[in-house]
Protein backbone atom coordinates (compact mmCIF):
# COMPACT_ATOMS: atom_id res chain seq x y z
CA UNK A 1 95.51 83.91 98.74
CA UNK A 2 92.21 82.80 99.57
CA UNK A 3 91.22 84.16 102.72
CA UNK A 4 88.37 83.15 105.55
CA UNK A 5 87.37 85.90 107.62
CA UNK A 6 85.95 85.50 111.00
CA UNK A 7 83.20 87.52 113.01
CA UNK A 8 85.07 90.10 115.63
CA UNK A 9 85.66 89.34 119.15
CA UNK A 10 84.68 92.73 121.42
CA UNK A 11 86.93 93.93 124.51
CA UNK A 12 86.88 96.93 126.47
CA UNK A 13 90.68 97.55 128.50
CA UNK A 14 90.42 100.09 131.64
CA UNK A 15 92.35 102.98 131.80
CA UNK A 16 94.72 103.61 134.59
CA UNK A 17 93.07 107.11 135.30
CA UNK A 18 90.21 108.81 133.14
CA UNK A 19 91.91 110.54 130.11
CA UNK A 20 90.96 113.85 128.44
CA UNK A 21 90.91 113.46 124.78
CA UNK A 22 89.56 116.99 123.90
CA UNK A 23 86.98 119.96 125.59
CA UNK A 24 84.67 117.29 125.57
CA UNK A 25 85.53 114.01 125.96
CA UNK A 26 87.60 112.00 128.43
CA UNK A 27 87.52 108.01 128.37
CA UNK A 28 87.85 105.83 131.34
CA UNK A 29 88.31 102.83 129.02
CA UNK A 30 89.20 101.42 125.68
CA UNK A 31 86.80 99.63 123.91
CA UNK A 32 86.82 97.89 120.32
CA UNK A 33 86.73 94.70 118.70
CA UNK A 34 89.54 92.14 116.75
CA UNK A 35 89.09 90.63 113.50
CA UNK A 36 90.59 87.50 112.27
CA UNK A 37 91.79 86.70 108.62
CA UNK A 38 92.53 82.75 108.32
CA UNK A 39 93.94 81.03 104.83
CA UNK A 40 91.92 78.63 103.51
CA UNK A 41 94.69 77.28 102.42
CA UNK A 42 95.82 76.55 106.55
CA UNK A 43 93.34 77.47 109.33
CA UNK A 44 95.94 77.81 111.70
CA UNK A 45 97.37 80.45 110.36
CA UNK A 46 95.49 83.58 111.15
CA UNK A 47 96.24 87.61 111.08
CA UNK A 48 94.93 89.72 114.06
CA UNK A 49 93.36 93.51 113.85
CA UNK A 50 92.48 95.47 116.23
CA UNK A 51 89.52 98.10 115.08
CA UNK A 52 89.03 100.55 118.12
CA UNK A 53 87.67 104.27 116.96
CA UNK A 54 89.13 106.52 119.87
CA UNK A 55 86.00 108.52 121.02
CA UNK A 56 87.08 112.38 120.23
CA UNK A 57 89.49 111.69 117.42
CA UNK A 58 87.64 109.42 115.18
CA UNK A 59 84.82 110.52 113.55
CA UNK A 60 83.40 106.85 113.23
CA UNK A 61 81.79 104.95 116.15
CA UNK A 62 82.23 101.39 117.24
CA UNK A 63 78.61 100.91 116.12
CA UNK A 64 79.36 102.12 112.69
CA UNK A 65 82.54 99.77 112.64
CA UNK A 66 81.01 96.72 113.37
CA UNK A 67 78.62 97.06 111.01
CA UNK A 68 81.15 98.07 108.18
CA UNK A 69 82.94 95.10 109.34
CA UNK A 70 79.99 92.43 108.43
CA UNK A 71 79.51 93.84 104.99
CA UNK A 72 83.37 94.16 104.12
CA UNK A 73 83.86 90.27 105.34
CA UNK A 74 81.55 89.06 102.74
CA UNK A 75 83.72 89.81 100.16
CA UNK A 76 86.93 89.44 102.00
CA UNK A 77 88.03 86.55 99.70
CA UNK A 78 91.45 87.68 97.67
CA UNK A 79 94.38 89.17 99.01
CA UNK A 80 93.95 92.50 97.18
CA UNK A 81 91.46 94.00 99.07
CA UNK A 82 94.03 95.83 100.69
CA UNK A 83 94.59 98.09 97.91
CA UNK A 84 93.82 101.95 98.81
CA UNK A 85 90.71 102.03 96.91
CA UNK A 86 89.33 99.22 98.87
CA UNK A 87 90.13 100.79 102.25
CA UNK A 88 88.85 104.31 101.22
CA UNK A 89 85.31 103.10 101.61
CA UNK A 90 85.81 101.97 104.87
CA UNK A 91 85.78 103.23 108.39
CA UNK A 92 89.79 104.58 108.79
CA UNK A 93 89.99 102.56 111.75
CA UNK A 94 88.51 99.60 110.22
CA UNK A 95 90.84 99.80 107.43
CA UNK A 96 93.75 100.13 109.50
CA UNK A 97 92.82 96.63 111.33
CA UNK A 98 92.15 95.07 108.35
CA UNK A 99 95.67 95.85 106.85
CA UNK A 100 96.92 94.56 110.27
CA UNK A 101 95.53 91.66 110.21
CA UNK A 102 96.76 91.05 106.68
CA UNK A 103 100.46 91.96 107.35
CA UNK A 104 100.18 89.79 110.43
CA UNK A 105 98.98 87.00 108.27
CA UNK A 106 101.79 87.40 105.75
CA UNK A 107 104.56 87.52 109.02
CA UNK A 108 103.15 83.39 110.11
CA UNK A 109 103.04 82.61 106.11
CA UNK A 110 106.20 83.86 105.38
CA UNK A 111 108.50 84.66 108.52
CA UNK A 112 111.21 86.32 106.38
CA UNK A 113 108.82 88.85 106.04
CA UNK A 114 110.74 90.53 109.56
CA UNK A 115 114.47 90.81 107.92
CA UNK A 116 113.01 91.41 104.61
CA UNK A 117 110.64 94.14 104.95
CA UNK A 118 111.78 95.37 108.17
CA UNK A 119 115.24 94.69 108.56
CA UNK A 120 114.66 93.19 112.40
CA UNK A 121 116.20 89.67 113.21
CA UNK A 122 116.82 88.12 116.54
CA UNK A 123 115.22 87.66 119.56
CA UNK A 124 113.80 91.02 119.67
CA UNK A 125 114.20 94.66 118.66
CA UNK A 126 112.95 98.29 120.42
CA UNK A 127 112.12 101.35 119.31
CA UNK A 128 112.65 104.92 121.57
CA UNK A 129 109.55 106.52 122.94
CA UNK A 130 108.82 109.63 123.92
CA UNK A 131 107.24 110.02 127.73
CA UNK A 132 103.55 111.40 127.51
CA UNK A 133 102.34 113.51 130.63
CA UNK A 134 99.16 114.67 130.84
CA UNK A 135 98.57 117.10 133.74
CA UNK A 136 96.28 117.25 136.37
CA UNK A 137 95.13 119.86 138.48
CA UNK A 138 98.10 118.59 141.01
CA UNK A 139 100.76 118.51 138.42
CA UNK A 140 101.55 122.08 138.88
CA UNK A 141 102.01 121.85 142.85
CA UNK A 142 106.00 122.24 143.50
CA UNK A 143 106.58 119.20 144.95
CA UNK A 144 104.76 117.27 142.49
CA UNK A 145 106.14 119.23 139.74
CA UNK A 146 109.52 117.70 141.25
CA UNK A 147 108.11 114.58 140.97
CA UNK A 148 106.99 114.27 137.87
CA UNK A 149 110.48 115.30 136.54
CA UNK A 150 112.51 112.66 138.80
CA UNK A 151 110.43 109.91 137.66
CA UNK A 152 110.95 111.22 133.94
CA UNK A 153 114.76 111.14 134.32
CA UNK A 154 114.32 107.26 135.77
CA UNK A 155 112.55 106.05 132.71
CA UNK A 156 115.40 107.01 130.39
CA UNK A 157 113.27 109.04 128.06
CA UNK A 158 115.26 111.97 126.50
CA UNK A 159 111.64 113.28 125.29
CA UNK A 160 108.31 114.11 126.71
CA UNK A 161 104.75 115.16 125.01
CA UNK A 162 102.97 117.46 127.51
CA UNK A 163 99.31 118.02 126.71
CA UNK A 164 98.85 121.60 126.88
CA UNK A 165 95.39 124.16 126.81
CA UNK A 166 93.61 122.02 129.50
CA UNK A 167 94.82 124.78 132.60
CA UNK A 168 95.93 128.00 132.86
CA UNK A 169 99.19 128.70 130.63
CA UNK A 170 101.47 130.00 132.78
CA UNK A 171 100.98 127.29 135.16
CA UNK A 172 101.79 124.94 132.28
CA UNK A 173 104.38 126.96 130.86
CA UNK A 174 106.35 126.75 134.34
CA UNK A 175 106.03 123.09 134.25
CA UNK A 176 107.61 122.85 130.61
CA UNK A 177 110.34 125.27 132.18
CA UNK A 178 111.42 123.15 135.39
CA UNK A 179 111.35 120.37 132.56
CA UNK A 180 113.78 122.31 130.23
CA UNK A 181 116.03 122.85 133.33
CA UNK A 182 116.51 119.06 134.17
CA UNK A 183 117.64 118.53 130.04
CA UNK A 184 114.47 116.97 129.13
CA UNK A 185 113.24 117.77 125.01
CA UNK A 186 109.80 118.86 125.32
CA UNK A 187 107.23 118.28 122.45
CA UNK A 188 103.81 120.15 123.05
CA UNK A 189 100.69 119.35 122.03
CA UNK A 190 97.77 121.32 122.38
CA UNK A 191 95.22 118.97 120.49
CA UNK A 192 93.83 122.35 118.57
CA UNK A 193 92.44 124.02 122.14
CA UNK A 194 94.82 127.03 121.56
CA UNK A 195 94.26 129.99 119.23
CA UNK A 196 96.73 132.26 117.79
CA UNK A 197 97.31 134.75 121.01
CA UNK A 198 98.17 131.70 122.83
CA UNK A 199 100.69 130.50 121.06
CA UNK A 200 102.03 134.05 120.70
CA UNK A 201 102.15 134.17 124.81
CA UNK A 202 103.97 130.34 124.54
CA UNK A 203 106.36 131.66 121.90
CA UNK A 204 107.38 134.51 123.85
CA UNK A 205 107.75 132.81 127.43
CA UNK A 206 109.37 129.87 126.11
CA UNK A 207 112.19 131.89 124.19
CA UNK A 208 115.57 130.93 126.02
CA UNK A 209 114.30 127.29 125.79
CA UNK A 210 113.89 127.52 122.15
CA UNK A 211 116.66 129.05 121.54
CA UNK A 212 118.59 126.03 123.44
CA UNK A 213 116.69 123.62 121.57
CA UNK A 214 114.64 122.60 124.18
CA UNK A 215 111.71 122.99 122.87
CA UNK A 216 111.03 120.25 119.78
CA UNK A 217 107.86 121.24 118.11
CA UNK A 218 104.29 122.45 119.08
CA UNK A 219 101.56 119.80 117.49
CA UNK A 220 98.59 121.57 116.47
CA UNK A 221 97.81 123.98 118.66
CA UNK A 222 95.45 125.98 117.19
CA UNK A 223 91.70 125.68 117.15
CA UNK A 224 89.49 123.52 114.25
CA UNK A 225 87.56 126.56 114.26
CA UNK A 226 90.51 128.06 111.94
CA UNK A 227 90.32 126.67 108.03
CA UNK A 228 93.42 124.71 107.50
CA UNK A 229 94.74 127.93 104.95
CA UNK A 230 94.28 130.01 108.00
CA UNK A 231 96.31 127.70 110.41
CA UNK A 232 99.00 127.01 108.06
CA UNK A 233 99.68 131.16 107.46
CA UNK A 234 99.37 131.54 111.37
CA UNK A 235 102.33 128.18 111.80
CA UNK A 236 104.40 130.43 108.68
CA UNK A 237 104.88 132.88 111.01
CA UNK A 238 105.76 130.86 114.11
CA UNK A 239 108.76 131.18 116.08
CA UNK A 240 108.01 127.97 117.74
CA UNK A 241 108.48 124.93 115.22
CA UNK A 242 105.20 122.89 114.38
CA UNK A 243 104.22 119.51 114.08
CA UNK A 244 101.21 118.68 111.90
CA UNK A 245 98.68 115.86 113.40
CA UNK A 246 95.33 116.15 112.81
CA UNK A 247 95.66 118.34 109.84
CA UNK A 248 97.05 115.15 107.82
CA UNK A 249 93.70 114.00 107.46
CA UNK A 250 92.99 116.61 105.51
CA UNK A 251 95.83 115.85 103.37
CA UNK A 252 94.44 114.54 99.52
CA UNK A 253 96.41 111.10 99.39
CA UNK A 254 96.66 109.55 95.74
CA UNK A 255 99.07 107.07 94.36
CA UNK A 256 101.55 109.37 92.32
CA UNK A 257 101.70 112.34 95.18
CA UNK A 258 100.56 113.82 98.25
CA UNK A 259 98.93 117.47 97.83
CA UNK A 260 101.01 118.84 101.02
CA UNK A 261 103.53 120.97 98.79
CA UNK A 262 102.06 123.88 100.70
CA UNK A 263 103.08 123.23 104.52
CA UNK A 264 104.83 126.31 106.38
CA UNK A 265 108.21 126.24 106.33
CA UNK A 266 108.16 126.05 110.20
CA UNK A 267 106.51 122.29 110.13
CA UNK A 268 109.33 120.00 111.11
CA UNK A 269 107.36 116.98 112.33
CA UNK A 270 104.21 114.72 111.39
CA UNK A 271 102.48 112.75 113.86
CA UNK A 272 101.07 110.08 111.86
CA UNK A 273 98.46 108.24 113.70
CA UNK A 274 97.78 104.88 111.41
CA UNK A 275 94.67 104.07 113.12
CA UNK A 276 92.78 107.32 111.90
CA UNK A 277 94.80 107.64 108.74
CA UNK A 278 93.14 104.10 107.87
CA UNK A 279 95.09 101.93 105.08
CA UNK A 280 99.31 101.45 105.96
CA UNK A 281 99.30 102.47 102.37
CA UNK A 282 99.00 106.30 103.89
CA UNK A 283 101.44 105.89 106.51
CA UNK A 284 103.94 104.41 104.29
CA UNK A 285 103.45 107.62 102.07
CA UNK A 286 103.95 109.61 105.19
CA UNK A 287 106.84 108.37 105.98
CA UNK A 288 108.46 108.34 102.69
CA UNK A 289 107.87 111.91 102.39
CA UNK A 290 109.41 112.51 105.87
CA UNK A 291 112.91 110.78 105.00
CA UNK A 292 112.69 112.87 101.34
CA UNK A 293 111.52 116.69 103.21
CA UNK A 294 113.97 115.51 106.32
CA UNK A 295 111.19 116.22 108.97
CA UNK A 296 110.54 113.78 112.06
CA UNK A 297 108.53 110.80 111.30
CA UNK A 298 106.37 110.24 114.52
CA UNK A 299 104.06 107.44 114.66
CA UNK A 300 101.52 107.89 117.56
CA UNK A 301 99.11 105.46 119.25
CA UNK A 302 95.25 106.14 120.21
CA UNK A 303 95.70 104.32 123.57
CA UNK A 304 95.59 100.95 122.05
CA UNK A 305 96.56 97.44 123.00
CA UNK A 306 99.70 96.06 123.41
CA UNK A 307 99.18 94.43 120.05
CA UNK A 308 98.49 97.30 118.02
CA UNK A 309 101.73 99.25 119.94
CA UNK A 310 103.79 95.97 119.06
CA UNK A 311 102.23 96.62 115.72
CA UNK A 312 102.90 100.16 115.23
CA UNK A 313 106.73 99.69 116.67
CA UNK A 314 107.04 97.66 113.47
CA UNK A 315 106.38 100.17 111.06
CA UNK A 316 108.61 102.16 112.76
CA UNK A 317 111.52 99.97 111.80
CA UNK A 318 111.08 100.55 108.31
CA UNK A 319 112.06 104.38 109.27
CA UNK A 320 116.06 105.90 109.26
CA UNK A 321 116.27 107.37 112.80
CA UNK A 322 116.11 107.29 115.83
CA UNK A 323 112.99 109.86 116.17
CA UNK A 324 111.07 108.72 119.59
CA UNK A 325 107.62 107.33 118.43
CA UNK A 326 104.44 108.50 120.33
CA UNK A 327 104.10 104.90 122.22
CA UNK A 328 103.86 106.14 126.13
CA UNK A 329 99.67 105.87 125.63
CA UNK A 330 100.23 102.05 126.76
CA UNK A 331 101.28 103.19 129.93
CA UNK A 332 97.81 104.77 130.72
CA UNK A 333 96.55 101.17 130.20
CA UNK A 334 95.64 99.04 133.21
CA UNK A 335 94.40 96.01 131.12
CA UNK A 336 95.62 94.44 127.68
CA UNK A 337 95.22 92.10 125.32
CA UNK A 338 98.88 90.57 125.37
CA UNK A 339 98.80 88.07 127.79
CA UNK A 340 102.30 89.66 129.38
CA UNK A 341 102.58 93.31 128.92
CA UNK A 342 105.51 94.72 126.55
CA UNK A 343 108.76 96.17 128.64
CA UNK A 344 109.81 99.57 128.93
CA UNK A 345 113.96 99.89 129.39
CA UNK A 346 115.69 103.10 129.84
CA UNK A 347 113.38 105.13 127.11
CA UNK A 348 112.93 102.13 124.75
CA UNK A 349 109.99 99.97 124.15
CA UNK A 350 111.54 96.31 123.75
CA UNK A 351 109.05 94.23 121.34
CA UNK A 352 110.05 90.08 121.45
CA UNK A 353 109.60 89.10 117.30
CA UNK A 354 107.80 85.99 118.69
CA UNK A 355 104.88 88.14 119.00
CA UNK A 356 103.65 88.57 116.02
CA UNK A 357 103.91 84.49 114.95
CA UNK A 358 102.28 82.54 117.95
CA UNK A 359 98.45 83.47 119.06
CA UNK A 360 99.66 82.16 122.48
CA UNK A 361 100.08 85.93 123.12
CA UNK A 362 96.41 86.59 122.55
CA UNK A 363 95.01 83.73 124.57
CA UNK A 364 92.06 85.69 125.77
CA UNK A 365 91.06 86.29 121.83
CA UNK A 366 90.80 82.05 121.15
């Protein structure tokens, strides 16, 4: 397929409140920039990426994108740029929104694609979500501790990511606890703040809600400052089960394997984060490992757009559970691309399949 690829349109979406992304970054907004793949063959049918490096996760900038972006476009021309070569010498987050745009593109050309690929039909289908809570300094206060877990039970979510290592533990720790009490799974993530003492002290105040299966995983909570061989023989040792985030992009990818023979026993879960993995080509692999090891198969968002969500509740379908995805970041969004903002219903994030074949949900963008 012959393909026509347009310069990018910028945006920049305002956060709800400022978010915390590590020890030393916290956003107020998300900025970034779509790209548009038309065939030559018919103009009006177009694929949409969205390209937005997450400041404090992705090593490239916006700067570096957009330029990235002009030289890749030049030779944009065949379909088969896609391959994983191709995206390995680009920005990850480039790569991913190129891929998007290219699967979007094949959905108009070919909307059998959906059933096909992905199994979905209808009107629309959903995909369960996981509630993300990210503390403040009030969180901790009783009665907005009380809060907090009323208005969890009213969203329907049976699971809830609590970002961790920001205050002092046994204030968090209580706040997992009064979670645990109200029959709400918990899934930590400490975003590699902790170090190995710390998640001895979680491990050992957190033991009756382990042992009632409260207590899903803990994502990465030790520090970067540990070599990955020293991480994974601290997480072998773990009584608290581990889920494996940034670590994967460390992971060698190839096409006949992935070199992750060597996890801990205790990992039960990847986070896969498309957007910083880059091509879908390394998500897919993800995933296909996941269903053949039987460990959860998470796919998280960098607080992007209601597209790329949309997008990223896709992939999801070509899963075989149930596993809540790591959506909630949408909710910390007080502007969006979409034109009308994708529902929420008792846990589940409901995604209309009309989306992804008009551009009258992406007005804004034309």
């Amino acid at each position: 397929m012959l393909l026509k690829a347009e310069s990018c349109n910028e945006f920049n979406l305002r956060l709800k409140i400022p978010v915390r992304i590590n020890d030393k970054v916290t956003i107020e907004s998300r900025q970034g920039f779509i790209i548009i793949l038309r065939s030559k063959d018919d103009e009006r049918i177009c694929g949409i990426g969205e390209c937005a490096p997450l400041s404090g996760l992705h090593e490239e900038s916006l700067e570096d994108c957009k330029k990235a972006w002009e030289a890749a476009r030049k030779v944009l021309v065949f379909s088969d740029f896609s391959s994983p070569e191709f995206a390995d010498g680009l920005p990850p987050s480039l790569a991913f929104a190129i891929d998007q745009a290219l699967l979007t593109l094949r959905l108009k050309a070919d909307p059998l694609v959906l059933k096909r690929e992905f199994g979905v039909s209808g009107e629309e289908f959903s995909v369960p979500v996981n509630g993300l809570l990210i503390p403040s300094e009030h969180s901790f206060e009783n009665t907005e501790m009380e809060a907090i877990t009323e208005s969890t039970l009213k969203s329907g979510v049976r699971a809830v990511k609590v970002k961790v290592g920001r205050f002092p533990r046994n204030k968090e720790i209580a706040l997992v606890k009064r979670l645990a009490e109200k029959g709400i799974f918990i899934r930590l993530d400490g975003n590699r703040l902790l170090d190995a003492e710390d998640l001895r002290h979680w491990s050992n105040n957190l033991k009756a809600e382990l042992s009632a299966g409260w207590i899903e995983y803990f994502e990465e909570p030790l520090s970067q400052r540990n070599y990955l061989s020293e991480q994974f023989k601290i997480y072998e040792d773990s009584p608290m089960p581990i889920a494996l985030d940034e670590s994967l992009k460390q992971i060698s990818f190839s096409r006949e394997s992935l070199d992750i023979e060597a996890f801990p026993r205790t990992v039960c879960a990847l986070v896969i984060k498309p957007t910083a993995l880059g091509s879908l080509y390394k998500t897919r692999q993800l995933m296909r490992f996941c269903e053949m090891k039987k460990l959860k198969a998470v796919l998280s968002s960098t607080f992007d757009s209601g597209w790329t969500v949309a997008f990223l509740a896709l992939l999801a379908q070509q899963g075989f559970s149930e596993t809540a995805m790591g959506l909630d970041t949408y909710r910390y969004l007080e502007e969006d691309l979409l034109d009308k903002k994708l529902d929420f219903l008792q846990g589940r994030l409901r995604i209309p399949n009309n989306l992804f074949f008009s551009n009258n949900s992406l007005k804004k963008l034309f």
